[in-house]
N, C-alpha and C. Protein backbone atom coordinates (compact mmCIF):
# COMPACT_ATOMS: atom_id res chain seq x y z
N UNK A 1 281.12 178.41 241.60
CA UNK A 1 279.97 177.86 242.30
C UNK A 1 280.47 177.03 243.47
N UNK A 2 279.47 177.01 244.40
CA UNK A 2 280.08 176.38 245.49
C UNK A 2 279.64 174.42 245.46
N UNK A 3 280.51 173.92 246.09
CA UNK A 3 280.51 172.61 246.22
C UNK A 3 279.72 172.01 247.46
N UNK A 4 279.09 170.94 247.22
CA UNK A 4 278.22 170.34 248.62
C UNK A 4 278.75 168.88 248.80
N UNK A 5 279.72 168.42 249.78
CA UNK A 5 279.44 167.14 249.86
C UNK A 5 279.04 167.01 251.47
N UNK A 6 278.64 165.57 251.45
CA UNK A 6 278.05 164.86 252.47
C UNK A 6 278.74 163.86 253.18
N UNK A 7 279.12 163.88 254.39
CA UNK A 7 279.92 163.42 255.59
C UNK A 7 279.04 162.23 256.33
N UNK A 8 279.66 160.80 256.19
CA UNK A 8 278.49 160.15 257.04
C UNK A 8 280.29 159.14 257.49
N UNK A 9 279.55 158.14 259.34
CA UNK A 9 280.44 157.87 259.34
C UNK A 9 279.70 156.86 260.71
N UNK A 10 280.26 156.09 260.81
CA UNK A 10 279.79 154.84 261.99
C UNK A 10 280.89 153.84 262.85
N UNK A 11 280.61 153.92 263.81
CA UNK A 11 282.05 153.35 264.46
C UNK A 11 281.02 152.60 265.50
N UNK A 12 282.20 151.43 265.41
CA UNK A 12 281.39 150.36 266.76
C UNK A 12 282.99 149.73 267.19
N UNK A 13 282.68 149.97 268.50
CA UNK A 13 283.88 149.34 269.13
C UNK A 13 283.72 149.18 270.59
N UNK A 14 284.64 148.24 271.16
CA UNK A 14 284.55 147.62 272.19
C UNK A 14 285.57 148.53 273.84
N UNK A 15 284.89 148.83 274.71
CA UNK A 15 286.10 148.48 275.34
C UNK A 15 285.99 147.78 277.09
N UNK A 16 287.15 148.16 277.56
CA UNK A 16 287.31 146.86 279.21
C UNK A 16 286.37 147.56 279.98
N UNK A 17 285.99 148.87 279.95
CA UNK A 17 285.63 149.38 281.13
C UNK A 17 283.81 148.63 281.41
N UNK A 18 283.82 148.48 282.55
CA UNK A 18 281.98 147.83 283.00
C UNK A 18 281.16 148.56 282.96
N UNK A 19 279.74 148.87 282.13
CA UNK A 19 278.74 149.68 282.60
C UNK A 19 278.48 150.22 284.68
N UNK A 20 279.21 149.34 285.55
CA UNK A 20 279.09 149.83 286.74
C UNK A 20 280.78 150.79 286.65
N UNK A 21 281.85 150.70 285.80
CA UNK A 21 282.97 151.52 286.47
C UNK A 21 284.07 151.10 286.61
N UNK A 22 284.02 149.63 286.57
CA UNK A 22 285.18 148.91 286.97
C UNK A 22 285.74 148.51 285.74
N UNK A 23 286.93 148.42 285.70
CA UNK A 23 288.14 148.33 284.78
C UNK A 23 288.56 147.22 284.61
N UNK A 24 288.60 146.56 284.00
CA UNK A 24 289.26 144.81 283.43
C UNK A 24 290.01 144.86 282.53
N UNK A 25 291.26 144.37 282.82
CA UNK A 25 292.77 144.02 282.36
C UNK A 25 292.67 142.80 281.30
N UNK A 26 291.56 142.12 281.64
CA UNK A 26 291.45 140.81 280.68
C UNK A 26 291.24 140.91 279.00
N UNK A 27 291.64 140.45 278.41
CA UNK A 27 291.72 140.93 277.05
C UNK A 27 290.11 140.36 275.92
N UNK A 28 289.58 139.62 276.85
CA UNK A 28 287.86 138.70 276.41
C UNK A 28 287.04 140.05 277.29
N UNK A 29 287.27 140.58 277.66
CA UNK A 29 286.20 141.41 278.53
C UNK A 29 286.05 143.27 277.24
N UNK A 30 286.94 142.89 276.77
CA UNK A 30 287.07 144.32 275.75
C UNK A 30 285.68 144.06 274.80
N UNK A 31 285.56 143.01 274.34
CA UNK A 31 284.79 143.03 273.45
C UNK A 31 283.23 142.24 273.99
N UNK A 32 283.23 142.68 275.13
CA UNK A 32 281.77 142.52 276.28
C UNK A 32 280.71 143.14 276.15
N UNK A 33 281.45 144.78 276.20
CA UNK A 33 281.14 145.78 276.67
C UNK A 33 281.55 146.57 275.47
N UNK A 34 280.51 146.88 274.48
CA UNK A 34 280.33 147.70 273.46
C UNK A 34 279.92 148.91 273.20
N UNK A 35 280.39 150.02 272.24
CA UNK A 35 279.09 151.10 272.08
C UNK A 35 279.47 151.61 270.74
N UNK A 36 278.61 152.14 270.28
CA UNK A 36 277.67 152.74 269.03
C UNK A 36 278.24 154.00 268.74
N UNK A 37 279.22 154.64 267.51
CA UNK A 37 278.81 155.77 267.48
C UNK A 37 278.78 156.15 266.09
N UNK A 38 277.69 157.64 265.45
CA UNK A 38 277.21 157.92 264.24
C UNK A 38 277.40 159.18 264.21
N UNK A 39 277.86 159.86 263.18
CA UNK A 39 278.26 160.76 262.42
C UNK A 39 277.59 161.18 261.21
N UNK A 40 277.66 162.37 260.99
CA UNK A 40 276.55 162.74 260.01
C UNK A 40 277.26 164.21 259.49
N UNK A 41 277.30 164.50 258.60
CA UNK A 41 277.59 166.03 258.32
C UNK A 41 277.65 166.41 256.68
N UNK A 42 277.28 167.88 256.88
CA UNK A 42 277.18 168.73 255.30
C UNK A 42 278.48 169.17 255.37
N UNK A 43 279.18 169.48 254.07
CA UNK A 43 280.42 170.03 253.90
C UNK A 43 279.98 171.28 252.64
N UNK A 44 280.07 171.95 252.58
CA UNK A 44 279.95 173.18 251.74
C UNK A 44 281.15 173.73 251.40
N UNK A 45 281.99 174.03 249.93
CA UNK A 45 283.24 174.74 249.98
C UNK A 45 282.66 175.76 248.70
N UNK A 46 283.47 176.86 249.19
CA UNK A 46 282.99 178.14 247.71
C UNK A 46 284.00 178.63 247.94
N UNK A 47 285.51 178.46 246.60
CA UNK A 47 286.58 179.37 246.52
C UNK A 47 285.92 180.67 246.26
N UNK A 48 285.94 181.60 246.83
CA UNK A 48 285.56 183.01 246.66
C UNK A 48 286.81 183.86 246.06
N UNK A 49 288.21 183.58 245.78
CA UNK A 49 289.22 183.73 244.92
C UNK A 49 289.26 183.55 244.02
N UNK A 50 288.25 182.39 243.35
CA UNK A 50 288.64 181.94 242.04
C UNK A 50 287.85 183.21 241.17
N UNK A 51 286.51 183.67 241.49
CA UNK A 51 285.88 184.63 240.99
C UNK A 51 286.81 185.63 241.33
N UNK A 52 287.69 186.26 241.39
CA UNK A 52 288.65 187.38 241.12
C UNK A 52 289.59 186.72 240.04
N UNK A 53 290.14 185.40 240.34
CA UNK A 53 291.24 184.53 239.46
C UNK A 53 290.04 184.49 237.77
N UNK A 54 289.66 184.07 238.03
CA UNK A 54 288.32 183.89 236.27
C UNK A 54 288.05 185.35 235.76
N UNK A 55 287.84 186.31 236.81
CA UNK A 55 287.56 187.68 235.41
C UNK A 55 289.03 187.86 235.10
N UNK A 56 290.24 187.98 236.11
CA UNK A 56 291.19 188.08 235.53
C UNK A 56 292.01 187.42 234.22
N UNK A 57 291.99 185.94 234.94
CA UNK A 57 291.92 185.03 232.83
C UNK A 57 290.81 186.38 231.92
N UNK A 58 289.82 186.00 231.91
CA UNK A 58 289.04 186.90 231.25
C UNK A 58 289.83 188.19 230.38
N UNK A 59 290.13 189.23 231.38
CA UNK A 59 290.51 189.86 230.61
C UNK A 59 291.80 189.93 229.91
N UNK A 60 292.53 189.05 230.38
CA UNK A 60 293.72 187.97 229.97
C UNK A 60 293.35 187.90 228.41
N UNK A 61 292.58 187.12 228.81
CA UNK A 61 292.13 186.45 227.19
C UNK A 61 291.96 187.46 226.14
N UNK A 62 291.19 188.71 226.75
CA UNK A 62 290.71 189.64 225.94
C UNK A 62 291.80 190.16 225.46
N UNK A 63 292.66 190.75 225.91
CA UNK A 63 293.67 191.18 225.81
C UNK A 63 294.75 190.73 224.87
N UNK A 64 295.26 188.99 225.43
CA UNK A 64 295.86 188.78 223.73
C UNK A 64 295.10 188.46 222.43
N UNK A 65 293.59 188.34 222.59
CA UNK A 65 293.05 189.03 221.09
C UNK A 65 293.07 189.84 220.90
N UNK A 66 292.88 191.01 221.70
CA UNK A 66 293.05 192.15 220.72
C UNK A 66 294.66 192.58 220.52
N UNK A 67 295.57 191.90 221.15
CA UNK A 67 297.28 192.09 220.62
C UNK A 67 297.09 191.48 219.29
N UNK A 68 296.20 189.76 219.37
CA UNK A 68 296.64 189.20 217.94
C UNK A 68 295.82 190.05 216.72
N UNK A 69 294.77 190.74 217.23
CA UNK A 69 294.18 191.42 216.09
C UNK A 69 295.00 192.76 215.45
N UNK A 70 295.68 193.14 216.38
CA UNK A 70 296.20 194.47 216.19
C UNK A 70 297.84 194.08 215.74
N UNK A 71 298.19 192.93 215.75
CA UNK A 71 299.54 192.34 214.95
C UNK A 71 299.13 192.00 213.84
N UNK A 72 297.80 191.51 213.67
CA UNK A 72 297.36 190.91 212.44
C UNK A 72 297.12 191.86 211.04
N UNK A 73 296.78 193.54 212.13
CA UNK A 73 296.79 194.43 211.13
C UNK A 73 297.90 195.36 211.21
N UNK A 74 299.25 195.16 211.81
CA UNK A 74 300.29 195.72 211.98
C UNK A 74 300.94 194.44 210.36
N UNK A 75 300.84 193.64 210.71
CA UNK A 75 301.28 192.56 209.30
C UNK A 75 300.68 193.13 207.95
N UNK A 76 298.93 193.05 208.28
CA UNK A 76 298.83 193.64 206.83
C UNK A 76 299.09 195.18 206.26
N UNK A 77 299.48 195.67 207.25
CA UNK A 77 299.71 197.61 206.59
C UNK A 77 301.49 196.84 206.04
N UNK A 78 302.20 196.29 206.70
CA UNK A 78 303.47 195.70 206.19
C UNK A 78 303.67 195.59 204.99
N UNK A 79 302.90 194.09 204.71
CA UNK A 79 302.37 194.07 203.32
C UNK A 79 302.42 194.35 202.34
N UNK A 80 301.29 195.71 202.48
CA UNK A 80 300.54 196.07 202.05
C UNK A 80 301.75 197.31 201.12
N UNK A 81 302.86 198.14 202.17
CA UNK A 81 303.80 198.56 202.04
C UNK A 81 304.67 198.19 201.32
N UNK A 82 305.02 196.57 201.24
CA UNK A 82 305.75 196.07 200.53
C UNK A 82 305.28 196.06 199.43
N UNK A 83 304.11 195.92 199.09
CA UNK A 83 303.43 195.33 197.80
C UNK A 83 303.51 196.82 196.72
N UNK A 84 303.37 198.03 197.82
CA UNK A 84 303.46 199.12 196.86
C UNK A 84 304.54 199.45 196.35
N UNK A 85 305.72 199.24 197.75
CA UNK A 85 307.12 199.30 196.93
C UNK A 85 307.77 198.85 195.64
N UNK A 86 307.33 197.42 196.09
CA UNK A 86 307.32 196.37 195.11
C UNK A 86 306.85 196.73 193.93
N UNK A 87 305.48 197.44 193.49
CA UNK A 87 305.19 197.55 192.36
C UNK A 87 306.09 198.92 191.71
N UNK A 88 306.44 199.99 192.49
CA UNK A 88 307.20 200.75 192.05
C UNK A 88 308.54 200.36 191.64
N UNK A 89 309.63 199.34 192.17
CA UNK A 89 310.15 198.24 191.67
C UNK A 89 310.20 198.06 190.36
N UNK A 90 308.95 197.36 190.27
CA UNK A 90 308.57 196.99 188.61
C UNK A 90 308.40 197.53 187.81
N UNK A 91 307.98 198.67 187.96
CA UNK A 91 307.47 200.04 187.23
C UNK A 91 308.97 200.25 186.71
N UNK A 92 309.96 200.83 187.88
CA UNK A 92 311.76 201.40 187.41
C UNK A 92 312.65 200.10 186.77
N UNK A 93 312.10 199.03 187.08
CA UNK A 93 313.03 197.64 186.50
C UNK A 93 312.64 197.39 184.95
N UNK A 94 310.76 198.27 184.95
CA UNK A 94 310.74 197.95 183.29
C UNK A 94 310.94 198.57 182.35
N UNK A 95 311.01 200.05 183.07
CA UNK A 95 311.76 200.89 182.20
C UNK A 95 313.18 200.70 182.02
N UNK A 96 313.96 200.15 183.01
CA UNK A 96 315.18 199.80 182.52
C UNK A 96 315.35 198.84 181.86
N UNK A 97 314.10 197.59 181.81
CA UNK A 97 314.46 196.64 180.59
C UNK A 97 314.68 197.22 179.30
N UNK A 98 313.52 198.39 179.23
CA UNK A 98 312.77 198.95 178.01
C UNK A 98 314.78 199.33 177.72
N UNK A 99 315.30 200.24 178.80
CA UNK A 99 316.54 200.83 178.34
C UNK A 99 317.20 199.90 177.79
N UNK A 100 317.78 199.00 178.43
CA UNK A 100 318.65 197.89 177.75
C UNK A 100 318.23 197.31 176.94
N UNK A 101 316.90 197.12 176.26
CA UNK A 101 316.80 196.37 174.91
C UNK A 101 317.24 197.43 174.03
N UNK A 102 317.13 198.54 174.26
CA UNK A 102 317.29 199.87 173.13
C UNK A 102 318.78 199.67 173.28
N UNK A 103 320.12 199.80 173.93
CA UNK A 103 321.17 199.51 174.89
C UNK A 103 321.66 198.29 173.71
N UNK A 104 321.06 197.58 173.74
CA UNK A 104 321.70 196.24 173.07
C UNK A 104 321.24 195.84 171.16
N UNK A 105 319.53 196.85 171.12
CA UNK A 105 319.98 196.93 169.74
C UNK A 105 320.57 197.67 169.05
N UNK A 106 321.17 199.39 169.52
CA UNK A 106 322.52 199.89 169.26
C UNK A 106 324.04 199.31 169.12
N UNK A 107 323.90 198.52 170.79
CA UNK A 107 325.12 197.76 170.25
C UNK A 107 324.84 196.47 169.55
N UNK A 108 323.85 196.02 168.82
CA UNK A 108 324.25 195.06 167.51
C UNK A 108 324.15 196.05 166.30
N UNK A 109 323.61 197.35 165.93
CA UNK A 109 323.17 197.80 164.95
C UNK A 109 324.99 198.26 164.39
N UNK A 110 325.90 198.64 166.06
CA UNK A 110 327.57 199.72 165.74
C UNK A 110 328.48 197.92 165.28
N UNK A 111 327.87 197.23 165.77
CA UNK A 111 328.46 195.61 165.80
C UNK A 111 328.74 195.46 164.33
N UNK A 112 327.29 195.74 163.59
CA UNK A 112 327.16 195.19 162.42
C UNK A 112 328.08 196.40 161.42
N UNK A 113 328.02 197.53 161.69
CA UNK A 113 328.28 198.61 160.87
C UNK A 113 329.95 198.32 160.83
N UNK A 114 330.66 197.72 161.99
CA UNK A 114 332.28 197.84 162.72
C UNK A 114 332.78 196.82 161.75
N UNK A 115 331.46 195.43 161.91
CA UNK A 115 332.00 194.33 160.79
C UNK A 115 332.30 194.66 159.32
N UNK A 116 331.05 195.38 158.89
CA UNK A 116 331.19 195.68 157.36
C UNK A 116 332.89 196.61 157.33
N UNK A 117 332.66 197.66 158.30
CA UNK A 117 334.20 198.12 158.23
C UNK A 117 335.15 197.21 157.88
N UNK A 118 335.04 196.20 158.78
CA UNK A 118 336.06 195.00 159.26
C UNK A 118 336.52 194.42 157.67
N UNK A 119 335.36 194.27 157.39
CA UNK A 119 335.34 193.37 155.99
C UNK A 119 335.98 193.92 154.68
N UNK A 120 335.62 195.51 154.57
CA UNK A 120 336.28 196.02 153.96
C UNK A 120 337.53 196.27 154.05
N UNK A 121 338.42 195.76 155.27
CA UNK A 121 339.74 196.59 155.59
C UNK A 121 340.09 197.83 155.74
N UNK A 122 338.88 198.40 156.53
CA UNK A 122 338.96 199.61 157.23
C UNK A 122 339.58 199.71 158.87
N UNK A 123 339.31 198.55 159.13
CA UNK A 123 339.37 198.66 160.78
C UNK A 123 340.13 197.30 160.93
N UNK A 124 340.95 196.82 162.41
CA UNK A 124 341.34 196.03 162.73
C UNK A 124 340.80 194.99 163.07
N UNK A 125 341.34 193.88 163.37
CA UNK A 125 340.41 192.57 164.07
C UNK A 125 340.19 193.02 165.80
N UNK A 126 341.11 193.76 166.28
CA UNK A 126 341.27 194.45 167.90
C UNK A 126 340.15 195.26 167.96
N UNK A 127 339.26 195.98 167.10
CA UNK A 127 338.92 197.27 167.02
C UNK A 127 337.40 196.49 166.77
N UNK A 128 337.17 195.05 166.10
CA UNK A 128 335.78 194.64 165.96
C UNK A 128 335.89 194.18 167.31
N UNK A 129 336.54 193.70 167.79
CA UNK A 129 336.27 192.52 168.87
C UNK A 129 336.20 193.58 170.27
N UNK A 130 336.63 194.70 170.42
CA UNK A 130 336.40 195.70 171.34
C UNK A 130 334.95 195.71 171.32
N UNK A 131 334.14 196.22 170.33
CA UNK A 131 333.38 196.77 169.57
C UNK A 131 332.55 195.14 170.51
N UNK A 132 332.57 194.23 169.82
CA UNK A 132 332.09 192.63 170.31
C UNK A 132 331.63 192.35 171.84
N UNK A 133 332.96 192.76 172.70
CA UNK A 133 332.91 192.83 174.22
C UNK A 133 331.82 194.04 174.22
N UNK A 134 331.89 195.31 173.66
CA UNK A 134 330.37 195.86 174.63
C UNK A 134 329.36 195.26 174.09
N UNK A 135 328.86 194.49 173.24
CA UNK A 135 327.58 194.13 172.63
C UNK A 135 327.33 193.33 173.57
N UNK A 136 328.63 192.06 174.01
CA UNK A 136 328.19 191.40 174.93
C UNK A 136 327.47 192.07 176.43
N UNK A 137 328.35 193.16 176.65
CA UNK A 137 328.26 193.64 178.03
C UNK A 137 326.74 194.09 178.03
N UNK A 138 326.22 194.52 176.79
CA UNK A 138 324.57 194.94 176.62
C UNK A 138 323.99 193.87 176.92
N UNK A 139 324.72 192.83 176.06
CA UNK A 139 323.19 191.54 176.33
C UNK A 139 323.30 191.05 177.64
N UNK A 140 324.54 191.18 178.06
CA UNK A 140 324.21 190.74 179.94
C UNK A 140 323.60 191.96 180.54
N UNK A 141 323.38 192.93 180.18
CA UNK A 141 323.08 193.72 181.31
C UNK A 141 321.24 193.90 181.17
N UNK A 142 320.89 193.19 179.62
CA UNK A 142 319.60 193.15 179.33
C UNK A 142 319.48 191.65 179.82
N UNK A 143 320.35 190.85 179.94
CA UNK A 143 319.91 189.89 180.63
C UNK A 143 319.40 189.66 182.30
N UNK A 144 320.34 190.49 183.15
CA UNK A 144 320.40 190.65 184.62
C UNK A 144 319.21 191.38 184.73
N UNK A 145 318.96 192.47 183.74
CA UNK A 145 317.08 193.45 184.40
C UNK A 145 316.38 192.23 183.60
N UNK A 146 316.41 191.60 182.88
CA UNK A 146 315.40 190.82 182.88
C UNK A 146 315.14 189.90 183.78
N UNK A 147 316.28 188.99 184.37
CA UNK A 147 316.16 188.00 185.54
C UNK A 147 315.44 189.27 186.52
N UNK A 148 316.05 190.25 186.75
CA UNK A 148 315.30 191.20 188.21
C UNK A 148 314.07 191.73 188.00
N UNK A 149 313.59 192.19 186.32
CA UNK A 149 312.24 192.33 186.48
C UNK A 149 311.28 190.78 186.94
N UNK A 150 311.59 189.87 186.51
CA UNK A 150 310.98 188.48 187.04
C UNK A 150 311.19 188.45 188.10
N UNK A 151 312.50 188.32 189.02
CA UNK A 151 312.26 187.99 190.52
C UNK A 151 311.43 189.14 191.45
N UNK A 152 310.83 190.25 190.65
CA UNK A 152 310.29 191.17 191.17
C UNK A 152 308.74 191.11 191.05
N UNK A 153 308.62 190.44 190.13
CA UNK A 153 306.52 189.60 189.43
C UNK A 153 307.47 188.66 190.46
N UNK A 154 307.88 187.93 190.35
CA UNK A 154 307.28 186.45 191.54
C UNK A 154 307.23 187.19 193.08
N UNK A 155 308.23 187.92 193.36
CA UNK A 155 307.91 188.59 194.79
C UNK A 155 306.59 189.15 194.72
N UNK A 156 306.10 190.36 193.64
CA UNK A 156 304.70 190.58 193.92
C UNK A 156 303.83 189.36 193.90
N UNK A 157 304.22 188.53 193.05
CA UNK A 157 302.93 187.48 193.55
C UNK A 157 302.66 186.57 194.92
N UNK A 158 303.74 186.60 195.41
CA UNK A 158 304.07 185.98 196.66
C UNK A 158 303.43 186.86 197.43
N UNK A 159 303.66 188.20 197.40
CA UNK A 159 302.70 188.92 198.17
C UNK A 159 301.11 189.04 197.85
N UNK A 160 300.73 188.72 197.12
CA UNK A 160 299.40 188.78 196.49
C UNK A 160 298.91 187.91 196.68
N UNK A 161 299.74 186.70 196.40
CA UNK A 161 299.14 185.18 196.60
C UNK A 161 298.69 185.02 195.58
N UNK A 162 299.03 185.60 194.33
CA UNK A 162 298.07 185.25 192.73
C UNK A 162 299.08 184.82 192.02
N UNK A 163 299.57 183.82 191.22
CA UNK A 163 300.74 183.44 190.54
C UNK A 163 300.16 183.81 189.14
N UNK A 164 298.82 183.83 188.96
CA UNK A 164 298.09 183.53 187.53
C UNK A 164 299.29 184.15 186.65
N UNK A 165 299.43 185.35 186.77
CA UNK A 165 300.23 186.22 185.58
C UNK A 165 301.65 185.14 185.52
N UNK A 166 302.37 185.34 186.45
CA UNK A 166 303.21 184.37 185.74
C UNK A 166 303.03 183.09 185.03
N UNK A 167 301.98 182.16 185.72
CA UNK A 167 301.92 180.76 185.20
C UNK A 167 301.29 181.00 183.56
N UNK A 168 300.81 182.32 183.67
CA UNK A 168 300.13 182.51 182.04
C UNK A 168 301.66 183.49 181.54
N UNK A 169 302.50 183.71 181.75
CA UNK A 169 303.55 184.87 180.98
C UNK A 169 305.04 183.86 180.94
N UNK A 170 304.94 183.02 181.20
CA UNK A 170 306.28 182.53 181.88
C UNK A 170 307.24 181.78 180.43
């Protein structure tokens, strides 16, 4: 829009010269011989640039919303990707728990059978304690898919934003 201001302005001042013509050097004669002058004026300004500069912001503006809308759904297909991976994850981590509990009650079921050997003086003390080290190696390895099926529920929930199942399973 265009701007309006208003110009006003008044001057009074003196000088040597005489209403007949003649010129005086005297420095009391300047302020004898006076005159009047008045000023008056409209000022109007209209950047006619800025209306090219404003639709341009404009579509400026438009523009990084629809980048942030179209990142916003470039994030959630992400997600959304992860979240499926993720559950397939859980799906192969719980069947491998399922494996290693089966995994580790074999090796306590050959544990127990190696001892009774043991006891009878069938077998050596080298030959239980072999026997000992894989039972262990089962229960760590049912221990490690169990820590990874969990860090795999807290990642899905992190993606979900729902903790409920854990804070109720934990």
């Amino acid at each position: 829009m265009p701007s309006i201001n208003l110009l006003g302005g008044y001057a009074y001042r003196g000088t040597g010269i005489s209403p007949n013509g003649t010129v005086s050097g005297a420095w009391k004669d300047g302020f004898s011989n006076t005159t009047n002058n008045f000023l008056a004026g409209i000022g109007i300004t209209w950047n006619l640039t800025s209306l090219h500069t404003n639709r341009m912001k404009g579509e400026q503006f438009f523009k990084e919303a629809e980048s942030t809308k179209l990142l916003h759904s470039q994030y959630e297909q992400a997600m959304q990707a992860d979240l499926s991976a993720s559950q397939a994850k859980i799906v192969q981590q719980y069947q491998q728990l399922q494996k290693t509990k089966l995994a580790v009650q074999q090796s306590q079921d050959a544990y127990n059978m190696y001892l009774a050997r043991y006891k009878s003086g069938l077998i050596t003390l080298s030959e239980l304690l072999q026997i000992r080290i894989l039972l262990e190696q089962a229960e760590n390895a049912r221990i490690e898919a169990s820590r990874d099926y969990w860090v795999l529920l807290a990642y899905e929930a992190e993606l979900t934003a729902d903790f409920d199942f854990l804070f109720n399973n934990l």
